[in-house]
C-alpha atoms as a PDB file:
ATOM      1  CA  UNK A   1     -33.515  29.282  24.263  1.00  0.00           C
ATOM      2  CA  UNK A   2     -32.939  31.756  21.403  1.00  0.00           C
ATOM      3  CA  UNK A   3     -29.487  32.534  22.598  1.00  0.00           C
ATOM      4  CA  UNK A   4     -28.553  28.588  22.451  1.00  0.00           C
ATOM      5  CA  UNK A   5     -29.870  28.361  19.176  1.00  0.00           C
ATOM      6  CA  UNK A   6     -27.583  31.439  18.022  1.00  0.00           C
ATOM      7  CA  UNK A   7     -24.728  30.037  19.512  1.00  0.00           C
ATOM      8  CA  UNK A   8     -25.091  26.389  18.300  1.00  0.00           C
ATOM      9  CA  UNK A   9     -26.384  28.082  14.662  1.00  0.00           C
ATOM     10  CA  UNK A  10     -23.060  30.245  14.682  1.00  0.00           C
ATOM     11  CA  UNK A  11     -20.768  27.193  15.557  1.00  0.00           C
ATOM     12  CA  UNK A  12     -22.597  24.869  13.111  1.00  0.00           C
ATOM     13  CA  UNK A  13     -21.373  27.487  10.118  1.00  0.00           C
ATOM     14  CA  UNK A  14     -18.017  27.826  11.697  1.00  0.00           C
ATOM     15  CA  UNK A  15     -17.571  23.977  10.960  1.00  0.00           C
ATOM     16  CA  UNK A  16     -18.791  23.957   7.506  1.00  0.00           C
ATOM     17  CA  UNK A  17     -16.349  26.463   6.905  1.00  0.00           C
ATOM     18  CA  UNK A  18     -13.659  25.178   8.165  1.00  0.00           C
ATOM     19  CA  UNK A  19     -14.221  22.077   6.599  1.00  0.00           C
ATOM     20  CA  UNK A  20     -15.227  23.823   3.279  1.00  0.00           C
ATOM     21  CA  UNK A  21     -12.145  24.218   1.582  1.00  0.00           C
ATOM     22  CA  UNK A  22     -11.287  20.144   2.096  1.00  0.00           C
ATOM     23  CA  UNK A  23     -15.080  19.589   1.095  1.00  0.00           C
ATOM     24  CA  UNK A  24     -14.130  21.671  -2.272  1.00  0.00           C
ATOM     25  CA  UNK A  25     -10.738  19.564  -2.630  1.00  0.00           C
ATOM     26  CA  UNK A  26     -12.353  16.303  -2.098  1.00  0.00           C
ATOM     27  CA  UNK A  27     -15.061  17.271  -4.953  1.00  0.00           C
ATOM     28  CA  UNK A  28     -13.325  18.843  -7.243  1.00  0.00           C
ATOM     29  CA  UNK A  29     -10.208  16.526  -7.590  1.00  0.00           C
ATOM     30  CA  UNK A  30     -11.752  13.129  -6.055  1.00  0.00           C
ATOM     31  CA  UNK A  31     -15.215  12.624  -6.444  1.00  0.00           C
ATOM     32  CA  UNK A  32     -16.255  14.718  -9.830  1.00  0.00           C
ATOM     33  CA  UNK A  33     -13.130  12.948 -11.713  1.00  0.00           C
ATOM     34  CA  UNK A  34     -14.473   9.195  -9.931  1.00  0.00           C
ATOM     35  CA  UNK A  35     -17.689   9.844 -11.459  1.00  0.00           C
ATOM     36  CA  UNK A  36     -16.322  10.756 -14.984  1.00  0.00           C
ATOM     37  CA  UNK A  37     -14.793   8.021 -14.438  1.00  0.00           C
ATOM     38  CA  UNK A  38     -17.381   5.580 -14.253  1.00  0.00           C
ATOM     39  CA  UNK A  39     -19.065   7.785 -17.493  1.00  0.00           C
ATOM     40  CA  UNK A  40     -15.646   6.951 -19.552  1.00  0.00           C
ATOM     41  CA  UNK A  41     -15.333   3.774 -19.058  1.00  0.00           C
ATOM     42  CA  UNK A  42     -18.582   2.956 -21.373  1.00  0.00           C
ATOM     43  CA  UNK A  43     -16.919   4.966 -24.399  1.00  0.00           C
ATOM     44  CA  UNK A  44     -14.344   4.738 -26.161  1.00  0.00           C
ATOM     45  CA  UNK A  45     -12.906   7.899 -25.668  1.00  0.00           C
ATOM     46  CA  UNK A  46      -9.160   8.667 -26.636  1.00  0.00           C
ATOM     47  CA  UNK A  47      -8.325  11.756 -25.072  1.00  0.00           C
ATOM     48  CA  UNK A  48      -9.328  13.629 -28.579  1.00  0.00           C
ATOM     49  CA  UNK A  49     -12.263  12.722 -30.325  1.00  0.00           C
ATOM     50  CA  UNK A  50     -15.681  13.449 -29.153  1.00  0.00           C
ATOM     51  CA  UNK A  51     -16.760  10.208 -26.858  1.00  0.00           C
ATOM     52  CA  UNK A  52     -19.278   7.711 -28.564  1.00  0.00           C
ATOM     53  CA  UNK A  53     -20.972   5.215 -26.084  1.00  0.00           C
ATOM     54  CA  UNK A  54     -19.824   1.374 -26.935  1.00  0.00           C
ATOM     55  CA  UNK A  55     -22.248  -0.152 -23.531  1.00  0.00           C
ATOM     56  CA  UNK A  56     -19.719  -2.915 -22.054  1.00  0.00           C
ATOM     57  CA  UNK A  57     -17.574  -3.077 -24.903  1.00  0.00           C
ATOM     58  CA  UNK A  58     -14.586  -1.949 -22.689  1.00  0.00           C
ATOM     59  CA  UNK A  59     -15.665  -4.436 -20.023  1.00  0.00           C
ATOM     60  CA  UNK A  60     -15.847  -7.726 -22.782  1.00  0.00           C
ATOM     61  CA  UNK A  61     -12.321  -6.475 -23.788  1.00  0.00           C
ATOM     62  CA  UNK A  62     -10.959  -6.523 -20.477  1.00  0.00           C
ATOM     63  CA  UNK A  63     -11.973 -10.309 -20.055  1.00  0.00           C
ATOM     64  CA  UNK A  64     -10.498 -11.173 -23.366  1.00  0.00           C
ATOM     65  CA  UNK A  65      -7.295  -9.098 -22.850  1.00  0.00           C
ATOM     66  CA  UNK A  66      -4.426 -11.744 -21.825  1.00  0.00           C
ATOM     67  CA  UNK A  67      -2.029  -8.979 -20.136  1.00  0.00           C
ATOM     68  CA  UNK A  68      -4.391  -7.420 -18.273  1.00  0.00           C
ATOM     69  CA  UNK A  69      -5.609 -11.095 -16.563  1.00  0.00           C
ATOM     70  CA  UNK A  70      -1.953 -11.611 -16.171  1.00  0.00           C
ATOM     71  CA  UNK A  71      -1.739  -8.067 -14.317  1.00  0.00           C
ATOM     72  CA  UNK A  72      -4.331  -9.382 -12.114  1.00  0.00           C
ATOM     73  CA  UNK A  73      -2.380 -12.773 -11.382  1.00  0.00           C
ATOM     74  CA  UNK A  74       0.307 -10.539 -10.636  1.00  0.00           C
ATOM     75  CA  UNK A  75      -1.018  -8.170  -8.479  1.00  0.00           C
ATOM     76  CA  UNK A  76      -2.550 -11.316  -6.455  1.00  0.00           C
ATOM     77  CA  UNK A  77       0.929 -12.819  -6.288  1.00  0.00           C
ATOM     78  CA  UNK A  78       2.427  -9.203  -5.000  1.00  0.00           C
ATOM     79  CA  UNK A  79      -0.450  -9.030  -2.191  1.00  0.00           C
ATOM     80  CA  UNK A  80       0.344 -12.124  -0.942  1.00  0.00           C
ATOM     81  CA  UNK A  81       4.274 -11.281  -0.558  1.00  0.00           C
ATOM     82  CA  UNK A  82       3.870  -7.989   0.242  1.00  0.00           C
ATOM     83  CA  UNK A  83       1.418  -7.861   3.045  1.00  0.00           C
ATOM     84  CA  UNK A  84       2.289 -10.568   5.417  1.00  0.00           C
ATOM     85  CA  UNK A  85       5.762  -9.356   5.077  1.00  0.00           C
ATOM     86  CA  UNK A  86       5.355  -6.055   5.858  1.00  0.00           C
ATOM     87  CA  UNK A  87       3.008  -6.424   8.634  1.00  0.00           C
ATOM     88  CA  UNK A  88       4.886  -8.954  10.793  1.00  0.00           C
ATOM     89  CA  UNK A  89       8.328  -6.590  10.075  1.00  0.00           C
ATOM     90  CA  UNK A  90       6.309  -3.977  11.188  1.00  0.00           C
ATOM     91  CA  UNK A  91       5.453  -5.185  14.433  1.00  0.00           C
ATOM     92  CA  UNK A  92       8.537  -7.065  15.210  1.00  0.00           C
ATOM     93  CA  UNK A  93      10.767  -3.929  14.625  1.00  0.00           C
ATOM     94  CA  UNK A  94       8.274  -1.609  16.243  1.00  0.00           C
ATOM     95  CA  UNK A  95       8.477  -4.188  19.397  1.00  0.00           C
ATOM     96  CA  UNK A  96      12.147  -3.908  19.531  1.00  0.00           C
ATOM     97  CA  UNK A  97      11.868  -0.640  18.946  1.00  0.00           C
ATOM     98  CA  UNK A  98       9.737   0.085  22.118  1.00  0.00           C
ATOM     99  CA  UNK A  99      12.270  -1.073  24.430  1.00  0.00           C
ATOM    100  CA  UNK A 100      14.092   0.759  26.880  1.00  0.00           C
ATOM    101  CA  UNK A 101      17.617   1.074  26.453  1.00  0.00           C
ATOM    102  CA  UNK A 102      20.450   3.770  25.748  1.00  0.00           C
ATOM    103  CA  UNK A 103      19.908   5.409  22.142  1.00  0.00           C
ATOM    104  CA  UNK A 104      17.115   4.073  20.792  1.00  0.00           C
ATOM    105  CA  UNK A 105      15.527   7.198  19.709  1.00  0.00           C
ATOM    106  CA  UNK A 106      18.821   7.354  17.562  1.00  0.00           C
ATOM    107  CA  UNK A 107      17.490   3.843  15.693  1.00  0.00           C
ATOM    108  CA  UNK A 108      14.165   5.178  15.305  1.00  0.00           C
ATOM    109  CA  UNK A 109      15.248   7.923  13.494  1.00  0.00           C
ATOM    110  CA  UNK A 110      17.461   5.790  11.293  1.00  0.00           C
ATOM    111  CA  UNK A 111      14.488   3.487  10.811  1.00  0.00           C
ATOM    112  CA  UNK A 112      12.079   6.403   9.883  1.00  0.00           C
ATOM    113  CA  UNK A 113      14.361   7.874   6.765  1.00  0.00           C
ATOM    114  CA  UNK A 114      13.063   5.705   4.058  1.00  0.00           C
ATOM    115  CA  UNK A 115       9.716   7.714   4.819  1.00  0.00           C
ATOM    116  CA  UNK A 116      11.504  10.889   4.079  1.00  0.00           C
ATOM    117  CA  UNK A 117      12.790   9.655   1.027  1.00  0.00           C
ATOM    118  CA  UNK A 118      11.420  10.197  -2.782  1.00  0.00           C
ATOM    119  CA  UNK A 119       9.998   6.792  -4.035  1.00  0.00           C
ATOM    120  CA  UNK A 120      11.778   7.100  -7.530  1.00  0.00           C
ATOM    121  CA  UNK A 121      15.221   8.113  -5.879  1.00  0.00           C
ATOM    122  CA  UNK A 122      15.184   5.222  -3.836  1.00  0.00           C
ATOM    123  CA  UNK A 123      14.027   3.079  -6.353  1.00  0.00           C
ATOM    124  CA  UNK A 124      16.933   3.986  -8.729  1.00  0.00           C
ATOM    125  CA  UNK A 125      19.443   3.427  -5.997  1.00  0.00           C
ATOM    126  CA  UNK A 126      17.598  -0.109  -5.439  1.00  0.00           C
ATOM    127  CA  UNK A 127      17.971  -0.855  -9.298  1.00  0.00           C
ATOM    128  CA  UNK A 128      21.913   0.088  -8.806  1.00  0.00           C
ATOM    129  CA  UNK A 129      22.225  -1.868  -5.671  1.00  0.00           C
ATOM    130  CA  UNK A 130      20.517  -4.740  -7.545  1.00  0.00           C
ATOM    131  CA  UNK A 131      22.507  -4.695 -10.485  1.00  0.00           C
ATOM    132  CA  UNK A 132      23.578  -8.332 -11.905  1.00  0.00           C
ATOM    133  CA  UNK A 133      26.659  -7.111 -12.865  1.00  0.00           C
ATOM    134  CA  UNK A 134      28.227  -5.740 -10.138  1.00  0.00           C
ATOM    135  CA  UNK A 135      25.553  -4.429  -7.822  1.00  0.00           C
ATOM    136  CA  UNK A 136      26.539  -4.334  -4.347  1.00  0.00           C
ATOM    137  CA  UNK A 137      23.943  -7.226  -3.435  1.00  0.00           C
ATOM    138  CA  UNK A 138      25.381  -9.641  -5.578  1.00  0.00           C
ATOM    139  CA  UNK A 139      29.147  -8.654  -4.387  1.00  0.00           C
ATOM    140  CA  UNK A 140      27.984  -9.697  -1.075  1.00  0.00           C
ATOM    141  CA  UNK A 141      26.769 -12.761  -2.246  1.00  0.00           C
ATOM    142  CA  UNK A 142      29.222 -14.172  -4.401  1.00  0.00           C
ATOM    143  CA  UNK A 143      31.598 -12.631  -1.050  1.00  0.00           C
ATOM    144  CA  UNK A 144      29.754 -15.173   0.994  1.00  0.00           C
ATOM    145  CA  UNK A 145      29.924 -18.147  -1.149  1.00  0.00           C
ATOM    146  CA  UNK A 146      26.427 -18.125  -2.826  1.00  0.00           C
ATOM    147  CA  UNK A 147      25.280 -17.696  -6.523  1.00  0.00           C
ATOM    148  CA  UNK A 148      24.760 -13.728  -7.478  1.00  0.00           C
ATOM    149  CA  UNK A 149      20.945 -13.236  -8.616  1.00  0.00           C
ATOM    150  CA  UNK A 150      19.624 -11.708 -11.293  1.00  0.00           C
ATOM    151  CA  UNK A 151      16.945  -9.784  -9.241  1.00  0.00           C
ATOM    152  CA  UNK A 152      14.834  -7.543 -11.685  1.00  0.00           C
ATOM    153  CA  UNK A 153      16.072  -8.593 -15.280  1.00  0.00           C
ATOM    154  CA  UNK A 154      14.648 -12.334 -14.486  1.00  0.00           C
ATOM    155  CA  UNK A 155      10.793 -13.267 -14.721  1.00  0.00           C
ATOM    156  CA  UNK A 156      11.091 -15.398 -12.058  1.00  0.00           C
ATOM    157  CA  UNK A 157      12.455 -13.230  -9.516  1.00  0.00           C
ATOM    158  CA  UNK A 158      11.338  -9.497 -10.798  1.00  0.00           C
ATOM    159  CA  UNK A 159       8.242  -9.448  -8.368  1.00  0.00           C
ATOM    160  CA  UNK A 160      10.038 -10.625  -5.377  1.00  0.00           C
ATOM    161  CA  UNK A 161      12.651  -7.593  -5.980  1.00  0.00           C
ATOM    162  CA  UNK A 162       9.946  -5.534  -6.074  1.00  0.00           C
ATOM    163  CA  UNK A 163       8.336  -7.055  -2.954  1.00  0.00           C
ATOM    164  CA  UNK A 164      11.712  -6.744  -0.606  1.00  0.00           C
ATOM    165  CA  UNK A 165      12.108  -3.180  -2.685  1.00  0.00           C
ATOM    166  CA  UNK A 166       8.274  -2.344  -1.478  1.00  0.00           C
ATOM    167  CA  UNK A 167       8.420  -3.436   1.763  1.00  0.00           C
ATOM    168  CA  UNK A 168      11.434  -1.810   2.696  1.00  0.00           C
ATOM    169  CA  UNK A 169       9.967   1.744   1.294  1.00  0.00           C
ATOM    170  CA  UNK A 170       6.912   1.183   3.658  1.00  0.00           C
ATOM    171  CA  UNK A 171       8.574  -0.194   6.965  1.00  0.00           C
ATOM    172  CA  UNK A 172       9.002   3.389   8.420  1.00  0.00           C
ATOM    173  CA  UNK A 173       5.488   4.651   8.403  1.00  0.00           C
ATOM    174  CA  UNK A 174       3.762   1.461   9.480  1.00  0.00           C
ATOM    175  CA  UNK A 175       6.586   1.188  12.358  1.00  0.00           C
ATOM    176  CA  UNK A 176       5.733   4.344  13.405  1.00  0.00           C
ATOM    177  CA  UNK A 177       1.988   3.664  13.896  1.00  0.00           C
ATOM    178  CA  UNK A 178       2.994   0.298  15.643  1.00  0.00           C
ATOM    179  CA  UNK A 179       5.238   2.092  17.525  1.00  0.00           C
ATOM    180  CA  UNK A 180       2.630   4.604  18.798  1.00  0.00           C
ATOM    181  CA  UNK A 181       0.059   1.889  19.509  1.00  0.00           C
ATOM    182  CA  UNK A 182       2.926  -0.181  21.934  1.00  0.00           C
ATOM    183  CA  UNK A 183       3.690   3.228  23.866  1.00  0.00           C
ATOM    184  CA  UNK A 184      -0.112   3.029  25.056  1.00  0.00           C
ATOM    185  CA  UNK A 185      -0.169  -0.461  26.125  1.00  0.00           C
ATOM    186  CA  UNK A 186      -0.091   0.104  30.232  1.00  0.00           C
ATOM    187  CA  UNK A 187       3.342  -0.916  31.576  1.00  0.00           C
ATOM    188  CA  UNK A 188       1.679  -2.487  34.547  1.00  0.00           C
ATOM    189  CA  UNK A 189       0.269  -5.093  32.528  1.00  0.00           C
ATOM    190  CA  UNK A 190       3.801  -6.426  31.464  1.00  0.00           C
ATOM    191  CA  UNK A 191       4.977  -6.232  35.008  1.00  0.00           C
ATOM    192  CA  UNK A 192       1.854  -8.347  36.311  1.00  0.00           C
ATOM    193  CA  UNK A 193       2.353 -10.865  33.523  1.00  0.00           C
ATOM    194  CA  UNK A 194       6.391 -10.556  34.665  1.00  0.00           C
ATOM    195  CA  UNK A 195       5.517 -11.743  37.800  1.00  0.00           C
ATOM    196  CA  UNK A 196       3.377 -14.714  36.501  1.00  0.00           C
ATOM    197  CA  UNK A 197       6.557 -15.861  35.175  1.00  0.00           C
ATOM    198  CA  UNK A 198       5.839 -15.107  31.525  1.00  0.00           C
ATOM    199  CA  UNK A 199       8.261 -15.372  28.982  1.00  0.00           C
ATOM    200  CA  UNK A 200       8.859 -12.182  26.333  1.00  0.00           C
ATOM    201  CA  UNK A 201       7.693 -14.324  23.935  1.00  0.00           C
ATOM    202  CA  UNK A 202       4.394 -14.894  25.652  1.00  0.00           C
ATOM    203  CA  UNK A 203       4.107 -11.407  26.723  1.00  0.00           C
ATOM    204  CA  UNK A 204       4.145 -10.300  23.060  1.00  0.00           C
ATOM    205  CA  UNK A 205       1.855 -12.862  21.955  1.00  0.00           C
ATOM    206  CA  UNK A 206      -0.817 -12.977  24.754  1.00  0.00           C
ATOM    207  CA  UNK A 207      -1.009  -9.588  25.623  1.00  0.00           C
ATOM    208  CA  UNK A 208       0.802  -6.937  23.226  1.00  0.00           C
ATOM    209  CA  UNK A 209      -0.967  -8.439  19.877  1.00  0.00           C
ATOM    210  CA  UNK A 210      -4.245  -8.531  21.474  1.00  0.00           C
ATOM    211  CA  UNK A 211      -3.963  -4.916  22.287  1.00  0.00           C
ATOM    212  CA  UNK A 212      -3.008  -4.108  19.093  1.00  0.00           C
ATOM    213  CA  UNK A 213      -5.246  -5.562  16.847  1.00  0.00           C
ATOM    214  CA  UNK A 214      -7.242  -2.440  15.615  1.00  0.00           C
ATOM    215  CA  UNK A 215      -3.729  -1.091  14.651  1.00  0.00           C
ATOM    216  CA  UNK A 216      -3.364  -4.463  13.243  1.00  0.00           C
ATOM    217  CA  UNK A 217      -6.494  -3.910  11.314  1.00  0.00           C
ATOM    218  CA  UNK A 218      -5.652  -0.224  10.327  1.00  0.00           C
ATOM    219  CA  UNK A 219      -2.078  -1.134   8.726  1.00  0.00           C
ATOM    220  CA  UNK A 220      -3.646  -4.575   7.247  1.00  0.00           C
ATOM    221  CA  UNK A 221      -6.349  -2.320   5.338  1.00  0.00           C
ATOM    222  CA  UNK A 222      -3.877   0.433   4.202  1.00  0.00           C
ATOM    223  CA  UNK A 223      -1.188  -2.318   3.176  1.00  0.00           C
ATOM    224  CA  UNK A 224      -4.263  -4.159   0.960  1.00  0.00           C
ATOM    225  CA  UNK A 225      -4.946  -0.821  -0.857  1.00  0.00           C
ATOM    226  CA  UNK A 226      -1.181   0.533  -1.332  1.00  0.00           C
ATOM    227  CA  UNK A 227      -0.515  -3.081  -2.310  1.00  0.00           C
ATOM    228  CA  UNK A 228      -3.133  -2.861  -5.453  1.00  0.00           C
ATOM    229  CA  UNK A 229      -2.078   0.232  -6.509  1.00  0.00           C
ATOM    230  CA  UNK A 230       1.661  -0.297  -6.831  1.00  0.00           C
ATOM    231  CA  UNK A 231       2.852   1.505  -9.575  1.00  0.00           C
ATOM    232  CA  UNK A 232       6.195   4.092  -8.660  1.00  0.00           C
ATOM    233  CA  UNK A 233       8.420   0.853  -8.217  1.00  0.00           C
ATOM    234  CA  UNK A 234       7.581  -0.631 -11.375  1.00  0.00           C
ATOM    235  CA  UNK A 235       6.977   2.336 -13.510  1.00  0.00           C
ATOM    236  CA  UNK A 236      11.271   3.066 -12.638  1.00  0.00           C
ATOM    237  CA  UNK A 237      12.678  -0.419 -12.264  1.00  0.00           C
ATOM    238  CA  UNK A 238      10.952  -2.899 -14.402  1.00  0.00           C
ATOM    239  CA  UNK A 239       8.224  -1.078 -16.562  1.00  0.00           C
ATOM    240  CA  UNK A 240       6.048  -4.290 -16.231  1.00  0.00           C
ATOM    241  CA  UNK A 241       8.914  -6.686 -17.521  1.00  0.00           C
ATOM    242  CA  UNK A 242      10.828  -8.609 -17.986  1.00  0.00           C
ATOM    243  CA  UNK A 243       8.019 -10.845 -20.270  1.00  0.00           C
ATOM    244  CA  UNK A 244       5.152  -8.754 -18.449  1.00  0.00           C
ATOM    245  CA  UNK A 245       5.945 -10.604 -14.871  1.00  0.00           C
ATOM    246  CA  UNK A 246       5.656  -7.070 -13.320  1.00  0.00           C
ATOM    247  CA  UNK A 247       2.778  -6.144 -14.882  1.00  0.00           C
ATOM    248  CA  UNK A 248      -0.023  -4.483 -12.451  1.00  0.00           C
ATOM    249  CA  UNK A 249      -3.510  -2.799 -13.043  1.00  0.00           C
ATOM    250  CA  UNK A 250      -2.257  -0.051 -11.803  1.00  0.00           C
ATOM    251  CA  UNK A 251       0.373   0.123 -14.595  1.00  0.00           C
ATOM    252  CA  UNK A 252      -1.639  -0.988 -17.305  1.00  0.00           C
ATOM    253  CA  UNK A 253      -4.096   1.783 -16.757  1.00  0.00           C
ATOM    254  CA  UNK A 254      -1.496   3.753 -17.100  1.00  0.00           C
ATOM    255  CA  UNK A 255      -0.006   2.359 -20.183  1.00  0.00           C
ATOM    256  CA  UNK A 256      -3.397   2.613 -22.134  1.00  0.00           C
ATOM    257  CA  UNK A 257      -4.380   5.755 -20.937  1.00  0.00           C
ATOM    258  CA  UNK A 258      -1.336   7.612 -21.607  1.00  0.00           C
ATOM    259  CA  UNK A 259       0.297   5.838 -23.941  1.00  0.00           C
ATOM    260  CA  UNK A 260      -2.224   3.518 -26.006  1.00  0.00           C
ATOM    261  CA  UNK A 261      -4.310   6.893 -25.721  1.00  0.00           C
ATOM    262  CA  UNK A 262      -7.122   4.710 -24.788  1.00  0.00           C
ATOM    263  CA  UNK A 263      -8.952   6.443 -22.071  1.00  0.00           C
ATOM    264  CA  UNK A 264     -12.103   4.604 -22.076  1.00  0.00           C
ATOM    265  CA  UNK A 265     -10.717   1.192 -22.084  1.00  0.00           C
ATOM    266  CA  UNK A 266      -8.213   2.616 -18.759  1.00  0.00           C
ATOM    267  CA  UNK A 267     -11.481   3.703 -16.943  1.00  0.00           C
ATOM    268  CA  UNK A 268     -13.124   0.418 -17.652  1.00  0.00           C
ATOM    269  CA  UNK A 269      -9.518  -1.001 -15.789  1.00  0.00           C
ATOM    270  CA  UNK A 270      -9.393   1.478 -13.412  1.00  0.00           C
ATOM    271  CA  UNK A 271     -13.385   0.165 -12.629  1.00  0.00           C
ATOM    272  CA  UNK A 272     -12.516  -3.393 -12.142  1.00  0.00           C
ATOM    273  CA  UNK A 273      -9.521  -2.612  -9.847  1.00  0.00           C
ATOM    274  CA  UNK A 274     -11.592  -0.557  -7.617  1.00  0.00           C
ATOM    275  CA  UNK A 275     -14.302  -3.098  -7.360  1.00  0.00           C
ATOM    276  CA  UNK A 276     -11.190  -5.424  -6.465  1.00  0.00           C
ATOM    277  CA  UNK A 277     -10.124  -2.852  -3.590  1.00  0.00           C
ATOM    278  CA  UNK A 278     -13.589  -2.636  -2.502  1.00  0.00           C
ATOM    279  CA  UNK A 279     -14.432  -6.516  -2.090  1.00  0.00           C
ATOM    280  CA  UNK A 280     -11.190  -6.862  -0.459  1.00  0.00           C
ATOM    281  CA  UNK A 281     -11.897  -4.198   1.932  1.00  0.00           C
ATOM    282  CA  UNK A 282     -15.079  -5.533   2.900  1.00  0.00           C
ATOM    283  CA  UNK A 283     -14.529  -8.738   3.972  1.00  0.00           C
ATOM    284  CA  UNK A 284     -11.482  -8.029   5.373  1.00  0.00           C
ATOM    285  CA  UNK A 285     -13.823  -5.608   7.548  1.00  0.00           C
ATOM    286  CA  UNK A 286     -16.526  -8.496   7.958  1.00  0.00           C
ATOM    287  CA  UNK A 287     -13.993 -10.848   9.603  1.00  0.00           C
ATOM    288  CA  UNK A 288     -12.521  -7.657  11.787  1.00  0.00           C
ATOM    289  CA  UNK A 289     -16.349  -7.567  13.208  1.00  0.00           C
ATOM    290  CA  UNK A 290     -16.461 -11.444  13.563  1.00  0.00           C
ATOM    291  CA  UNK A 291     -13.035 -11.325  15.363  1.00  0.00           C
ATOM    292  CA  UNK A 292     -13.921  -8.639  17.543  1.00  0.00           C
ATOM    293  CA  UNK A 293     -17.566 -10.354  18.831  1.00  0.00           C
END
C-alpha cells in the first residue's frame, strides 16, 4: 500500500506543477486585478490620488449617465445582429465546407486567413473599403445600379458596418470548430438517411444540427461574450460615433479610465457589464439543460 501511496503522492505534485505556472498567470493577471476591481469601483480613484471610498456613488452615476445607457442599447442592438449572423454563417459555410470534392482544403485555407490576420489591420482596410467617397463597396454599388452608402460616417448604419465588419473577422475560427464537429458526425448515418430518400436539406436539419448542438452551444456562448466586449473595431473605425451610435461598455470603460482618468467610475462599468455577461451566460446555460432533458 505504501508504494501506491508514493506513486499517486509523487504524481499528485507532478500535476500541481505543471499546472503551477498557469495557476500563477491566472492569479496574478486575472483574478488579483478582478478583485481590485470590484475594490475600485466603490472609490473614486483617478489613477493618482490616494482612493477615498464614495459607497455606490459610482453605481447612482452609472444609472444617471445618458451615454453609458445608450452604450447599453447599443451593445443590445450589436448582440442581436451579430450573433444570429455569425452562427448560422458559421454552420452553413462549415457544411459546405465538409463536402467532398476536388480542392476544398484550398477554400478552407482561404476561409481561415481572416483568423491570421491583426484585428486593427483589417479593420483599417475595412474603413478604406468602406469609404463613401470612393471605397471599393460603394464603386460596386453605384456599378450595379444601387445608391452608394455611407456605411460608418452615418448613425443609422455605423453599427451594422461594424456588425458585417465583426462577423466577417470571426467566421474563420467558429468555421473551424463547426468544421471539426461535422468531420465526427458518422458517414453511415447520412448514407442510411440517403437511402430513406432524404433530401440534403433534411439531412442537415434532422440529423447534422442535432449532432451539433453542444458545438452549437459552445460558439453561441463564446459569440455572447466576444459580442459584449467589442471594442478593437470601434476603437479604429468609429471611436463610438458618429453621435455616440457606436458607443459600447466596453469602450466607455475605456474612455473614462484612460482618458476621463476616472478609474473608479470604469470599474463600477466594467462591474455592471460583467454582471450583464454573467446573466446572459446563465440562462443561456439553463435553457441548454432544458433543451438537452
Amino acid at each position: 500500500m505504501a508504494p501506491k501511496k508514493s506513486i499517486r503522492a509523487h504524481k499528485t505534485l507532478a500535476g500541481w506543477l505543471l499546472i503551477a505556472p498557469a495557476f500563477l498567470c491566472f492569479v496574478i493577471f486575472l483574478l488579483i486585478p478582478a478583485v481590485m476591481a470590484v475594490g475600485m469601483s466603490f472609490t473614486s480613484y483617478n489613477g493618482f490620488t490616494q482612493m477615498r471610498f464614495n459607497g455606490l456613488d459610482n453605481y447612482i452615476r452609472l444609472f444617471q449617465d445618458t451615454y453609458f445607457l445608450q452604450s447599453l442599447g447599443n451593445i443590445c442592438l450589436y448582440v442581436v445582429m451579430y450573433v444570429p449572423s455569425v452562427i448560422i454563417l458559421s454552420f452553413l459555410l462549415a457544411v459546405l465546407l465538409n463536402q467532398a470534392v476536388p480542392g476544398i482544403r484550398v477554400f478552407r485555407v482561404l476561409f481561415y486567413l481572416p483568423c491570421l490576420t491583426s484585428t486593427v489591420a483589417s479593420s483599417m482596410v475595412w474603413k478604406w473599403l468602406m469609404n463613401p467617397q470612393g471605397g471599393l463597396l460603394n464603386n460596386i454599388l453605384t456599378a450595379l445600379g444601387l445608391p452608394a452608402c455611407t456605411w460608418l460616417n452615418d448613425s443609422r448604419t455605423a453599427m451594422m458596418s461594424i456588425v458585417i465588419i465583426c462577423v466577417w473577422s470571426t467566421l474563420a475560427s467558429n468555421i473551424m470548430i463547426y468544421l471539426s464537429a461535422l468531420q465526427n458526425v458518422p458517414p453511415a448515418v447520412y448514407e442510411s438517411a440517403s437511402m430513406d430518400g432524404a433530401s440534403k436539406f433534411r439531412q442537415v436539419w434532422q440529423i447534422t444540427l442535432p449532432l451539433v448542438a453542444p458545438t452549437t452551444f459552445f460558439v453561441l456562448t463564446m459569440a455572447l461574450i466576444g459580442a459584449f466586449q467589442v471594442f478593437d473595431q470601434i476603437y479604429v473605425l468609429t471611436s463610438g460615433g458618429p453621435a455616440h451610435a457606436t458607443t459600447v461598455p466596453m469602450y466607455s470603460i475605456y474612455t473614462n479610465a484612460f482618458n476621463e482618468s476616472q478609474l473608479g467610475y470604469a470599474c463600477a462599468q466594467a462591474m455592471v457589464l460583467f454582471l450583464m455577461i454573467l446573466v446572459v451566460t446563465l440562462v443561456q446555460q439553463h435553457f441548454n439543460k432544458e433543451s438537452l432533458l
